[in-house]
N, C-alpha and C. Protein backbone atom coordinates (compact mmCIF):
# COMPACT_ATOMS: atom_id res chain seq x y z
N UNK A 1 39.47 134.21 -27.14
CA UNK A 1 39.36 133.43 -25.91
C UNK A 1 37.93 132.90 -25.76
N UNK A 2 37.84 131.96 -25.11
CA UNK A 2 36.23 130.80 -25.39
C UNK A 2 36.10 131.35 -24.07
N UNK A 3 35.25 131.92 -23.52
CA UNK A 3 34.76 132.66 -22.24
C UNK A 3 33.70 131.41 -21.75
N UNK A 4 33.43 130.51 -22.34
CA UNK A 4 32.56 129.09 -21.87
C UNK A 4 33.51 128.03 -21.43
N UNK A 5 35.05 128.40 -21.36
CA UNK A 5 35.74 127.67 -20.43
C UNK A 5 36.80 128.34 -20.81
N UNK A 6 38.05 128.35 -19.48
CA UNK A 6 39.23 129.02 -19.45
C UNK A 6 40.50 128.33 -18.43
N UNK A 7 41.43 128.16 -19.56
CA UNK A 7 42.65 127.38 -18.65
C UNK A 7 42.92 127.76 -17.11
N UNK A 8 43.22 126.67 -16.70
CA UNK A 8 43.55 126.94 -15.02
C UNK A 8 44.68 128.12 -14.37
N UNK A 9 45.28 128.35 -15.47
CA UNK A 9 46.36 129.14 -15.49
C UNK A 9 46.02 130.76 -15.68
N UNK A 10 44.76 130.87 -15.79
CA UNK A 10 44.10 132.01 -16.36
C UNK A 10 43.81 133.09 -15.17
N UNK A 11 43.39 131.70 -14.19
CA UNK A 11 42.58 132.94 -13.31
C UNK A 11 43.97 132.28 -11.61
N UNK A 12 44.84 131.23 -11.65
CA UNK A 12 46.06 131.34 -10.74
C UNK A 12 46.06 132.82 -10.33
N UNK A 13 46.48 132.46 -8.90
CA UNK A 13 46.94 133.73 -8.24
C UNK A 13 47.90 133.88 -6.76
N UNK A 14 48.55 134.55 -6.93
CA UNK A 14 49.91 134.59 -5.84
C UNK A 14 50.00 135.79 -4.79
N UNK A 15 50.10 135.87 -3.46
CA UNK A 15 50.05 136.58 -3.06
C UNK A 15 51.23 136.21 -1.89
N UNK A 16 51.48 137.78 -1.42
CA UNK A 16 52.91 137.06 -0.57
C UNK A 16 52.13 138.84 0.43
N UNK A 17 52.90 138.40 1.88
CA UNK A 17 52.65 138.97 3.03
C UNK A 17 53.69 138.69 4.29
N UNK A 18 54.08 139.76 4.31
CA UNK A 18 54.73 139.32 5.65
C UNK A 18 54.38 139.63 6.57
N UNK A 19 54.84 138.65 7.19
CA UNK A 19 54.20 138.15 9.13
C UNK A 19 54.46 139.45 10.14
N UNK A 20 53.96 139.40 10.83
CA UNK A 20 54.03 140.69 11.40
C UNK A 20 53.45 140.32 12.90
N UNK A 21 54.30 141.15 14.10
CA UNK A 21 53.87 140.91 15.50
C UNK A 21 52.07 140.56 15.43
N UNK A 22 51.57 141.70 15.13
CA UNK A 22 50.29 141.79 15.36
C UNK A 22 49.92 141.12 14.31
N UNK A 23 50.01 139.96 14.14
CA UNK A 23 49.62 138.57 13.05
C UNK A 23 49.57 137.62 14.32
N UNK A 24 50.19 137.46 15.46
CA UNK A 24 50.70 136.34 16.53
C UNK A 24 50.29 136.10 17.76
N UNK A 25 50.56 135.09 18.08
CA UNK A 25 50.70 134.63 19.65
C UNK A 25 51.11 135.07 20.55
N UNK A 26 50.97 134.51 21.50
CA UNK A 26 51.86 134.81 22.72
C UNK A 26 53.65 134.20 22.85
N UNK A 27 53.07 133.67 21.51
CA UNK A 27 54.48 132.29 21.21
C UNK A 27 54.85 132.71 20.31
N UNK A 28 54.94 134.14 19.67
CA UNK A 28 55.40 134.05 18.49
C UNK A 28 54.94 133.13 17.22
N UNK A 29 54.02 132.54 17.03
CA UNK A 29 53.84 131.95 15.88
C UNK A 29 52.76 133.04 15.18
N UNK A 30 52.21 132.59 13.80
CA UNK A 30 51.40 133.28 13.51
C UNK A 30 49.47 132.83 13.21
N UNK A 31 48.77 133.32 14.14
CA UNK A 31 47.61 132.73 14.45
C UNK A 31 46.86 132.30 13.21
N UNK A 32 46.63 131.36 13.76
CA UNK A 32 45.88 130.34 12.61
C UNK A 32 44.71 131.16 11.64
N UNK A 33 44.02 131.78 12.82
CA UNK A 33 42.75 132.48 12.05
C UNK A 33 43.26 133.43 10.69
N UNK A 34 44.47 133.74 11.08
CA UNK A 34 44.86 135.13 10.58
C UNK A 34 44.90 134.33 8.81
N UNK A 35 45.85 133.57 8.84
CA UNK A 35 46.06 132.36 7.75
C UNK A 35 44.55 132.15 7.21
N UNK A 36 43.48 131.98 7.76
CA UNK A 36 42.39 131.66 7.46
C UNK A 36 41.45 132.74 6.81
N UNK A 37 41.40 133.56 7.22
CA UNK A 37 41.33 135.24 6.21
C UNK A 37 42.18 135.18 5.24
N UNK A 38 43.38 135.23 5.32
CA UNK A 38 43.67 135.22 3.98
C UNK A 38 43.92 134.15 3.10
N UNK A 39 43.46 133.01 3.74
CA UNK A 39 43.05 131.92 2.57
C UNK A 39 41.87 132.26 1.73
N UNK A 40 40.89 132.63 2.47
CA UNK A 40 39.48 133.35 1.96
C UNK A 40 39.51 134.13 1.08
N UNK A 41 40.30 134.97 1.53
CA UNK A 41 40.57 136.21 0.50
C UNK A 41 41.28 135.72 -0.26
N UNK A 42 42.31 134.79 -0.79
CA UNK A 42 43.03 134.23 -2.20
C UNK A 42 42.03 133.29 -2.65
N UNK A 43 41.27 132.67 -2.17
CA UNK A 43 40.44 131.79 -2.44
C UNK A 43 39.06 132.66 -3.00
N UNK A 44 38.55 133.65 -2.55
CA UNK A 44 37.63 134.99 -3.05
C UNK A 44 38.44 135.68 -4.03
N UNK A 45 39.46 135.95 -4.29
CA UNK A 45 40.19 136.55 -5.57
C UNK A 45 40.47 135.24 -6.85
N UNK A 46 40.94 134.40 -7.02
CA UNK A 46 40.65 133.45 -7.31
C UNK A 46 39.41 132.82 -8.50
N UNK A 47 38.79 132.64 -7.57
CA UNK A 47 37.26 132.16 -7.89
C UNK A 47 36.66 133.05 -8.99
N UNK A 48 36.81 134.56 -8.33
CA UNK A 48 36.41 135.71 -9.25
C UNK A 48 36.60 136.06 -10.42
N UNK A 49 38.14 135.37 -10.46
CA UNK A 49 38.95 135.60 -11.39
C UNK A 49 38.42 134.87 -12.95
N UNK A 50 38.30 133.99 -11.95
CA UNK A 50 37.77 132.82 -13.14
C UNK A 50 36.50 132.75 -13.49
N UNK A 51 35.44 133.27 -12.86
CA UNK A 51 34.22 133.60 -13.07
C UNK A 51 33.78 134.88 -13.16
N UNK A 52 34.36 135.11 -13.54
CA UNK A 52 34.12 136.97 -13.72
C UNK A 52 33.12 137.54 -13.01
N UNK A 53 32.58 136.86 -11.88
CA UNK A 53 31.46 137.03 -11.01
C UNK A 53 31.78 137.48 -9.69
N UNK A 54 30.82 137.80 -8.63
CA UNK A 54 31.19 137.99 -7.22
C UNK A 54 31.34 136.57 -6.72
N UNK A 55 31.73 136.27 -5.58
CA UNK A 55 31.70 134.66 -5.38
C UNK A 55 31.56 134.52 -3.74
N UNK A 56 31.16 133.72 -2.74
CA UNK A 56 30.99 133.75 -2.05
C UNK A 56 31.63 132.01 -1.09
N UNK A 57 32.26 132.19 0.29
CA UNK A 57 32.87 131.28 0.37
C UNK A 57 31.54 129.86 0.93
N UNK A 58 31.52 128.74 0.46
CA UNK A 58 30.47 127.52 0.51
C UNK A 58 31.24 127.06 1.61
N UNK A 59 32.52 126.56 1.33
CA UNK A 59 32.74 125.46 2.23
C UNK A 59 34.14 125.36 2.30
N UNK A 60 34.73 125.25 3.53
CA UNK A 60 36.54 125.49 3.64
C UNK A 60 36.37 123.66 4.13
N UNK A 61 36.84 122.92 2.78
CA UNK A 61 37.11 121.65 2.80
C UNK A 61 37.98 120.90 3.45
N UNK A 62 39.25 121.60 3.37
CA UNK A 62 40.18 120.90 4.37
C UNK A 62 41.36 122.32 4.37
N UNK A 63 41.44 122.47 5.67
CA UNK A 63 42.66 123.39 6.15
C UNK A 63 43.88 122.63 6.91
N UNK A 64 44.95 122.31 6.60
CA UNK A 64 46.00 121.49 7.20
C UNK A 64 47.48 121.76 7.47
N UNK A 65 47.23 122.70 8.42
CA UNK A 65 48.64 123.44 9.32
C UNK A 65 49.59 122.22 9.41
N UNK A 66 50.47 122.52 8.53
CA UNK A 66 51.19 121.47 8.44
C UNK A 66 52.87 121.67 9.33
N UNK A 67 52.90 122.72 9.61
CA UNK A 67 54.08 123.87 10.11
C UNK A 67 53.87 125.06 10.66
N UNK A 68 54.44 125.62 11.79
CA UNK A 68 54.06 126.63 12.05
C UNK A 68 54.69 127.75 11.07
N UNK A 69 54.04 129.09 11.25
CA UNK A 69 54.71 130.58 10.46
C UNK A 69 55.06 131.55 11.79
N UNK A 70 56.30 131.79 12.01
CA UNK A 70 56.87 132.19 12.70
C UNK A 70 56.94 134.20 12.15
N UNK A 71 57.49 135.10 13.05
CA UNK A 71 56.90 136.40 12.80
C UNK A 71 58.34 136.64 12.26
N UNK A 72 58.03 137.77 10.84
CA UNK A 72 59.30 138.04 9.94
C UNK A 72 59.12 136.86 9.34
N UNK A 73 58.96 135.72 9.27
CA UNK A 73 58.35 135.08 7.54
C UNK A 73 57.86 135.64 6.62
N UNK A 74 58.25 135.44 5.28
CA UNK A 74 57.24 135.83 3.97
C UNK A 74 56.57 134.77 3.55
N UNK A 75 55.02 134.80 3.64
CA UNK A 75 54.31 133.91 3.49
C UNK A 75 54.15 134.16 1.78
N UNK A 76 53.61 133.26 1.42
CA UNK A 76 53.17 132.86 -0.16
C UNK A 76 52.37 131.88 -0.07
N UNK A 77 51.17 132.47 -0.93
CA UNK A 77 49.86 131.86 -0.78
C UNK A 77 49.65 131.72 -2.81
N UNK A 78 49.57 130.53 -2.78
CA UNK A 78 49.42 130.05 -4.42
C UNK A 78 47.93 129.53 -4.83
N UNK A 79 47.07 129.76 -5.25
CA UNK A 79 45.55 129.36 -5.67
C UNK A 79 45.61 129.28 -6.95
N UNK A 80 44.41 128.01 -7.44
CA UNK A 80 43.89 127.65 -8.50
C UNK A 80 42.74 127.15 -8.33
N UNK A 81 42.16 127.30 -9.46
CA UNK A 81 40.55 126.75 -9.54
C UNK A 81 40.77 125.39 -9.99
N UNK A 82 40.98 124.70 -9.01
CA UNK A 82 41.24 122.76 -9.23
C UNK A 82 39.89 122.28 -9.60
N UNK A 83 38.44 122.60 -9.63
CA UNK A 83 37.41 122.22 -10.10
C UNK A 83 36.49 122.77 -10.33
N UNK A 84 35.78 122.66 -11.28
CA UNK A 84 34.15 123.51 -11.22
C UNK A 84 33.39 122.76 -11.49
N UNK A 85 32.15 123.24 -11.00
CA UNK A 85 30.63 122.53 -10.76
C UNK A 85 29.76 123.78 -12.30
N UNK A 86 28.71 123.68 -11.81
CA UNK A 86 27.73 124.49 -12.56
C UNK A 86 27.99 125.73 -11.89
N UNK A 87 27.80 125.96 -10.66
CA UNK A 87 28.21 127.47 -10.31
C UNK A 87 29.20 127.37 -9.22
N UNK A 88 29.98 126.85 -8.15
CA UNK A 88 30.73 126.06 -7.84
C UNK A 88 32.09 126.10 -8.50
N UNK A 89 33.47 126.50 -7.55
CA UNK A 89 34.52 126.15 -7.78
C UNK A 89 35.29 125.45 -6.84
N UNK A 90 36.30 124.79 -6.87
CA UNK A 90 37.20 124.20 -5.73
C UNK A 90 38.38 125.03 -6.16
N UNK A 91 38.99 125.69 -4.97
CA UNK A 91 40.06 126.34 -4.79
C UNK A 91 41.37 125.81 -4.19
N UNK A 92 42.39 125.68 -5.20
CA UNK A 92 43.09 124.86 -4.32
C UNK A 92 44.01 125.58 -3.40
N UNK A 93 44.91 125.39 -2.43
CA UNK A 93 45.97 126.98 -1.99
C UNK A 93 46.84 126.02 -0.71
N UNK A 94 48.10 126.52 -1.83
CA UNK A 94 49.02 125.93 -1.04
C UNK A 94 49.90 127.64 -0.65
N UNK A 95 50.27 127.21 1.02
CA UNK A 95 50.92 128.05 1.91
C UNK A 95 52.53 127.62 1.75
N UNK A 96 53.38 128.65 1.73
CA UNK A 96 54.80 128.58 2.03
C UNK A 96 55.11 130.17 2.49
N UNK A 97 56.39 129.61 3.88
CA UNK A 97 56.57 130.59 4.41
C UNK A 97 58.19 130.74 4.05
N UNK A 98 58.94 131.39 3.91
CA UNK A 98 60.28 131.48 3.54
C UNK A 98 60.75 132.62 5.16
N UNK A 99 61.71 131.93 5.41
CA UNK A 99 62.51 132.55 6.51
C UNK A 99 63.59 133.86 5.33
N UNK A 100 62.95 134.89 5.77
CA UNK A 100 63.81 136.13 4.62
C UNK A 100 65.39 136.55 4.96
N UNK A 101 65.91 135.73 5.67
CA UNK A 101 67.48 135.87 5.98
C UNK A 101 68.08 134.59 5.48
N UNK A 102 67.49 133.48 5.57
CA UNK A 102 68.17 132.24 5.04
C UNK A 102 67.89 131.77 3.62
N UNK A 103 66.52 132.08 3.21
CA UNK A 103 66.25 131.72 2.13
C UNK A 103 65.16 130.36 2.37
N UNK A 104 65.28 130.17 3.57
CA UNK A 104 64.74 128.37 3.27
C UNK A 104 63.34 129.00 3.47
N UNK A 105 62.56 127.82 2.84
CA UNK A 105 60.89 127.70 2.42
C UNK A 105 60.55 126.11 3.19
N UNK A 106 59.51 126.60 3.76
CA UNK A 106 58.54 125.46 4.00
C UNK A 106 57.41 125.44 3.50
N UNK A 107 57.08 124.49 3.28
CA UNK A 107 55.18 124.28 3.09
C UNK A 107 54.49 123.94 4.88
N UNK A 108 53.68 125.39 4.64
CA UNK A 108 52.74 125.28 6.17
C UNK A 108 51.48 125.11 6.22
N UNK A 109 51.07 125.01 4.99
CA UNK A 109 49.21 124.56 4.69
C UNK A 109 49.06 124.52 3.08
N UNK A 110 48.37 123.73 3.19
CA UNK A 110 47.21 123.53 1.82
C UNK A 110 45.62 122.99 2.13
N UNK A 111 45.29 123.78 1.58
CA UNK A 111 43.68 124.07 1.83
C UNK A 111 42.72 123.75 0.55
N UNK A 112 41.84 123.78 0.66
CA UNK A 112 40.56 123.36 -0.15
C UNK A 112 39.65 124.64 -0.05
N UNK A 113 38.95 125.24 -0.62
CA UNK A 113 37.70 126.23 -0.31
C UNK A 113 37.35 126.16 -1.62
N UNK A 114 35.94 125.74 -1.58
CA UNK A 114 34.87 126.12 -2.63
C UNK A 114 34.02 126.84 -2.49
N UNK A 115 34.00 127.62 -3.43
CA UNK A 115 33.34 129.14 -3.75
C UNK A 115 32.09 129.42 -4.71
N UNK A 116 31.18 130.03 -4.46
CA UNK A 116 30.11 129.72 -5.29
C UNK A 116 30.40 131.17 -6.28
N UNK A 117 29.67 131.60 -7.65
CA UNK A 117 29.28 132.91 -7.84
C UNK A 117 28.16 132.87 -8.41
N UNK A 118 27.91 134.17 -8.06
CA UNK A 118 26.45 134.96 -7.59
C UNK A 118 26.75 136.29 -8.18
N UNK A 119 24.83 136.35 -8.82
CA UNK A 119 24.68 137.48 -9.78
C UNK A 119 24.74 138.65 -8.41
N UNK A 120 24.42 140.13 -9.14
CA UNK A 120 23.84 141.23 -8.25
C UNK A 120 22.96 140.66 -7.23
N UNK A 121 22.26 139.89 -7.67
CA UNK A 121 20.53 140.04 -6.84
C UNK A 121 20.88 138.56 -5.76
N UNK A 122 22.68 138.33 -6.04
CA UNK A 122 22.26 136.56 -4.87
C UNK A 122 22.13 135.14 -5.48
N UNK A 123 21.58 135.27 -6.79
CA UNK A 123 21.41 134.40 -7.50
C UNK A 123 22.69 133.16 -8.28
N UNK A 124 22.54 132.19 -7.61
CA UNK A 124 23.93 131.60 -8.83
C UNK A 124 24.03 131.26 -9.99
N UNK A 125 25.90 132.12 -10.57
CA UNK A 125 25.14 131.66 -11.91
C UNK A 125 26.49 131.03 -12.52
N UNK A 126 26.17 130.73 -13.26
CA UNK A 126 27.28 129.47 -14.27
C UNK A 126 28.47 129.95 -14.70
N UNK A 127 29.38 129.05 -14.22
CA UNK A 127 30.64 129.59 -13.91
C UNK A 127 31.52 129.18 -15.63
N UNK A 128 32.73 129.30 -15.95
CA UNK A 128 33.05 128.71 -17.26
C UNK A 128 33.58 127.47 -16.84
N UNK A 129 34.12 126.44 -17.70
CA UNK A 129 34.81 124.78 -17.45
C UNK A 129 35.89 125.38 -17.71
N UNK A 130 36.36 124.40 -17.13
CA UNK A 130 38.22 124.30 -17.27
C UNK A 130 38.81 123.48 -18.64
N UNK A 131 39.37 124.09 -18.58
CA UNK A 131 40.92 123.49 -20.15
C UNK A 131 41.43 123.01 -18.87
N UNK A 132 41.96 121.26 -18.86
CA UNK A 132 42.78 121.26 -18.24
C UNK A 132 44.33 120.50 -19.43
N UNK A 133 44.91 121.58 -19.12
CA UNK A 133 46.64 121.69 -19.83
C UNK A 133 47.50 120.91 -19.37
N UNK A 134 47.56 120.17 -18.68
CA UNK A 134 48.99 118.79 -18.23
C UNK A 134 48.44 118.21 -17.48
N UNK A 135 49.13 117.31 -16.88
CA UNK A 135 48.80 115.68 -16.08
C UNK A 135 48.43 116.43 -14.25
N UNK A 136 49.56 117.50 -13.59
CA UNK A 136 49.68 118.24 -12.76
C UNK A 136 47.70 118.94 -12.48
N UNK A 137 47.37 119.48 -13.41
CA UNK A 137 45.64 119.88 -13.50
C UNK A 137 44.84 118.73 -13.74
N UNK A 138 45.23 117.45 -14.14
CA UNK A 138 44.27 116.47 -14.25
C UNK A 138 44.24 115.82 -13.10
N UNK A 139 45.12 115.40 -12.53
CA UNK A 139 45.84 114.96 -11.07
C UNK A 139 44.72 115.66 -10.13
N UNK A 140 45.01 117.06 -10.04
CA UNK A 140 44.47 117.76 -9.18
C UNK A 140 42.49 118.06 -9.14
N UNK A 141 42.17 118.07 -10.15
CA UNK A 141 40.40 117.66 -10.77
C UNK A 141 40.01 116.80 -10.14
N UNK A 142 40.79 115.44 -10.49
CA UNK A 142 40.33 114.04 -10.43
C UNK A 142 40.60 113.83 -8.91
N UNK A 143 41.26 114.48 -7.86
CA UNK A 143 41.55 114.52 -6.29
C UNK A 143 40.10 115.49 -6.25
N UNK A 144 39.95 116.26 -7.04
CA UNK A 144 38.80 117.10 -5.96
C UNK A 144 37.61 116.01 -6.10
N UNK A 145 37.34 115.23 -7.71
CA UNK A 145 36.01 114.27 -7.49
C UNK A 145 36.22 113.33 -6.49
N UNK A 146 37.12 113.19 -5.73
CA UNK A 146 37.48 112.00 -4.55
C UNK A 146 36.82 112.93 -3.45
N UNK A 147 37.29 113.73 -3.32
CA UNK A 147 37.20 115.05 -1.94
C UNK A 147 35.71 114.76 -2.19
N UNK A 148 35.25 115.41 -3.15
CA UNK A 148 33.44 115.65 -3.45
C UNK A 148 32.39 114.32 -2.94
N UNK A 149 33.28 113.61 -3.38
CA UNK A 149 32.58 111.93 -3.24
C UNK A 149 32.50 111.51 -1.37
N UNK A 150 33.86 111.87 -1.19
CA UNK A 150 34.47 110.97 0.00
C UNK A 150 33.41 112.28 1.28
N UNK A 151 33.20 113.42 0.78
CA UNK A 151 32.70 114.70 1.42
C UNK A 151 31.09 114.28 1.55
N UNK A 152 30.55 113.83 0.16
CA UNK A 152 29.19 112.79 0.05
C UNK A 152 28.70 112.05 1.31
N UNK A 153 29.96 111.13 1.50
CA UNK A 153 29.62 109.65 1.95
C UNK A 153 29.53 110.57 3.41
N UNK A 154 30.38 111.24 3.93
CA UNK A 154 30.53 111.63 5.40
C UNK A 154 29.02 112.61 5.78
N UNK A 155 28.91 113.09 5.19
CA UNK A 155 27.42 113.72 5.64
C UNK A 155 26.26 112.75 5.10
N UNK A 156 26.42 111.72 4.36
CA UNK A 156 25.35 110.41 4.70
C UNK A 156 25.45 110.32 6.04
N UNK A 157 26.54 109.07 6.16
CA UNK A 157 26.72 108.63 7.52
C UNK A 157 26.42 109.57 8.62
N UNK A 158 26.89 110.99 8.67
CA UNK A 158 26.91 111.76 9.48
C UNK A 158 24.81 111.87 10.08
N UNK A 159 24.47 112.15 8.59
CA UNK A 159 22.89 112.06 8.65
C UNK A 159 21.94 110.90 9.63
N UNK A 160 22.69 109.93 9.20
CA UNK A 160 21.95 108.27 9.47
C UNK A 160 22.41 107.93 10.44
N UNK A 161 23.35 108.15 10.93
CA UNK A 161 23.68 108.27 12.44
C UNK A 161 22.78 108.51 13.53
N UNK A 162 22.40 107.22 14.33
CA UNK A 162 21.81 107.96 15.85
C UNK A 162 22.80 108.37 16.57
N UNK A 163 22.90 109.69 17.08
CA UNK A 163 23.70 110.45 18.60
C UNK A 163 23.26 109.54 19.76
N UNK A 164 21.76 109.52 20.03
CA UNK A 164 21.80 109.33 21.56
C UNK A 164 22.97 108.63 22.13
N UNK A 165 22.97 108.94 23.56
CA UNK A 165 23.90 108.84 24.32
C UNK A 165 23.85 107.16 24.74
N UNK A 166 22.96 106.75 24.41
CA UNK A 166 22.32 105.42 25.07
C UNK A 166 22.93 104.43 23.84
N UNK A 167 23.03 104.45 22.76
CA UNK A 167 24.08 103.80 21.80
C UNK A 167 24.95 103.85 21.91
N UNK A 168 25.84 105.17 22.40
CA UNK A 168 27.51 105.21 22.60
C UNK A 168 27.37 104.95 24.03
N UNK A 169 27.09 104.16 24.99
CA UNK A 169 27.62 104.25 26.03
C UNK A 169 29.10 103.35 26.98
N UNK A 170 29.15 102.48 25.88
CA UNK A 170 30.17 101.51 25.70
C UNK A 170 30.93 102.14 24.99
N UNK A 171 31.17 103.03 23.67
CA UNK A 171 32.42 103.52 23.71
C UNK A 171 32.76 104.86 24.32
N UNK A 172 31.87 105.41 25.19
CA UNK A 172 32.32 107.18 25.56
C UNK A 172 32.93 106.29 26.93
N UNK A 173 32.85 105.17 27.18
CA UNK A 173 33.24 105.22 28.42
C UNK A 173 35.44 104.80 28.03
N UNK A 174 35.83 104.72 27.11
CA UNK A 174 37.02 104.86 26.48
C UNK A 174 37.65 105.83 26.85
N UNK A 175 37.12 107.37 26.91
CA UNK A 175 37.70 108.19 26.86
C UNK A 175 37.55 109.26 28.11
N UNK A 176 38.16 110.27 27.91
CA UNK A 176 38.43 111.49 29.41
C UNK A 176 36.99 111.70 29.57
N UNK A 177 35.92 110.88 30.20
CA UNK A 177 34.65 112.05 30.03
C UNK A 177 33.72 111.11 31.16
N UNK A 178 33.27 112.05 32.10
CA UNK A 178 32.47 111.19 33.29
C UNK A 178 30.46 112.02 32.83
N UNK A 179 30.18 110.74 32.75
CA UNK A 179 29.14 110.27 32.33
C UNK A 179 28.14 110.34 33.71
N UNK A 180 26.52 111.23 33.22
CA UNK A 180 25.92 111.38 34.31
C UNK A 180 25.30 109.33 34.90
């Protein structure tokens, strides 16, 4: 095995959990945060996997509750290392919840989290490249250099942006908000 890069399939990982009262709402659904820990944590198992390193979470790119998870669902949480940087991975993780009496499955999130790893002492260190093995892993690479790019441009703009209030005052007046 070439330990200076390793198929995407290498370090995949699956985890399943069921929903449970004390996972929920007042509504019975199952709280978002809760989903969000254990994206972390498949997204921190993951990463590790593939970098044989500790790893630490950088940046939760996009989280997108697409459905709610209702209590007594079996959730299934699917991760892959969709990209790497020099020390840097993109994690990809798609959510499905299966109702365990009917059988039926939904998709209720897919998420983004990139993960750094780090020696003992904190330090980052170089992660292996990817083999990518079918069109499905090239697909998915070539979406994270869009994410990376399109992630670029928004913290430009975000940067070069004036706030004051005295530039937006023609459009805050659009919306629910009374202005001193």
């Amino acid at each position: 095995m070439n330990i200076e890069f390793r198929n995407v399939e290498e370090s995949q990982i699956v985890m399943c959990e069921l929903m449970l009262p004390s996972h929920s709402n007042f509504n019975g659904k199952i709280h978002g945060g809760h989903i969000l820990s254990l994206l972390d944590q498949i997204a921190f198992a993951c990463a590790s996997k593939h970098s044989r390193a500790y790893c630490v979470t950088a940046s939760v790119d996009t989280v997108d509750f697409l459905n709610p998870i209702e209590i007594g669902e079996l959730v299934t949480m699917r991760a892959s290392v969709n990209y790497v940087g020099n020390s840097s991975m993109v994690v990809g993780i798609r959510v499905e919840a299966e109702d365990i009496q009917t059988g039926e499955v939904k998709h209720c999130n897919s998420s983004y989290i990139t993960m750094v790893a780090k020696d003992d002492h904190g330090n980052t260190v170089k992660v292996p490249g990817l083999i990518l093995d079918n069109e499905n892993e090239i697909r998915r690479f070539l979406k994270c250099l869009k994410r990376i790019k399109m992630k670029g441009h928004r913290h430009q703009e975000f940067n070069e942006t004036d706030f004051s209030s005295k530039n937006y005052l023609d459009e805050l007046q659009k919306y629910r908000v009374i202005l001193p």
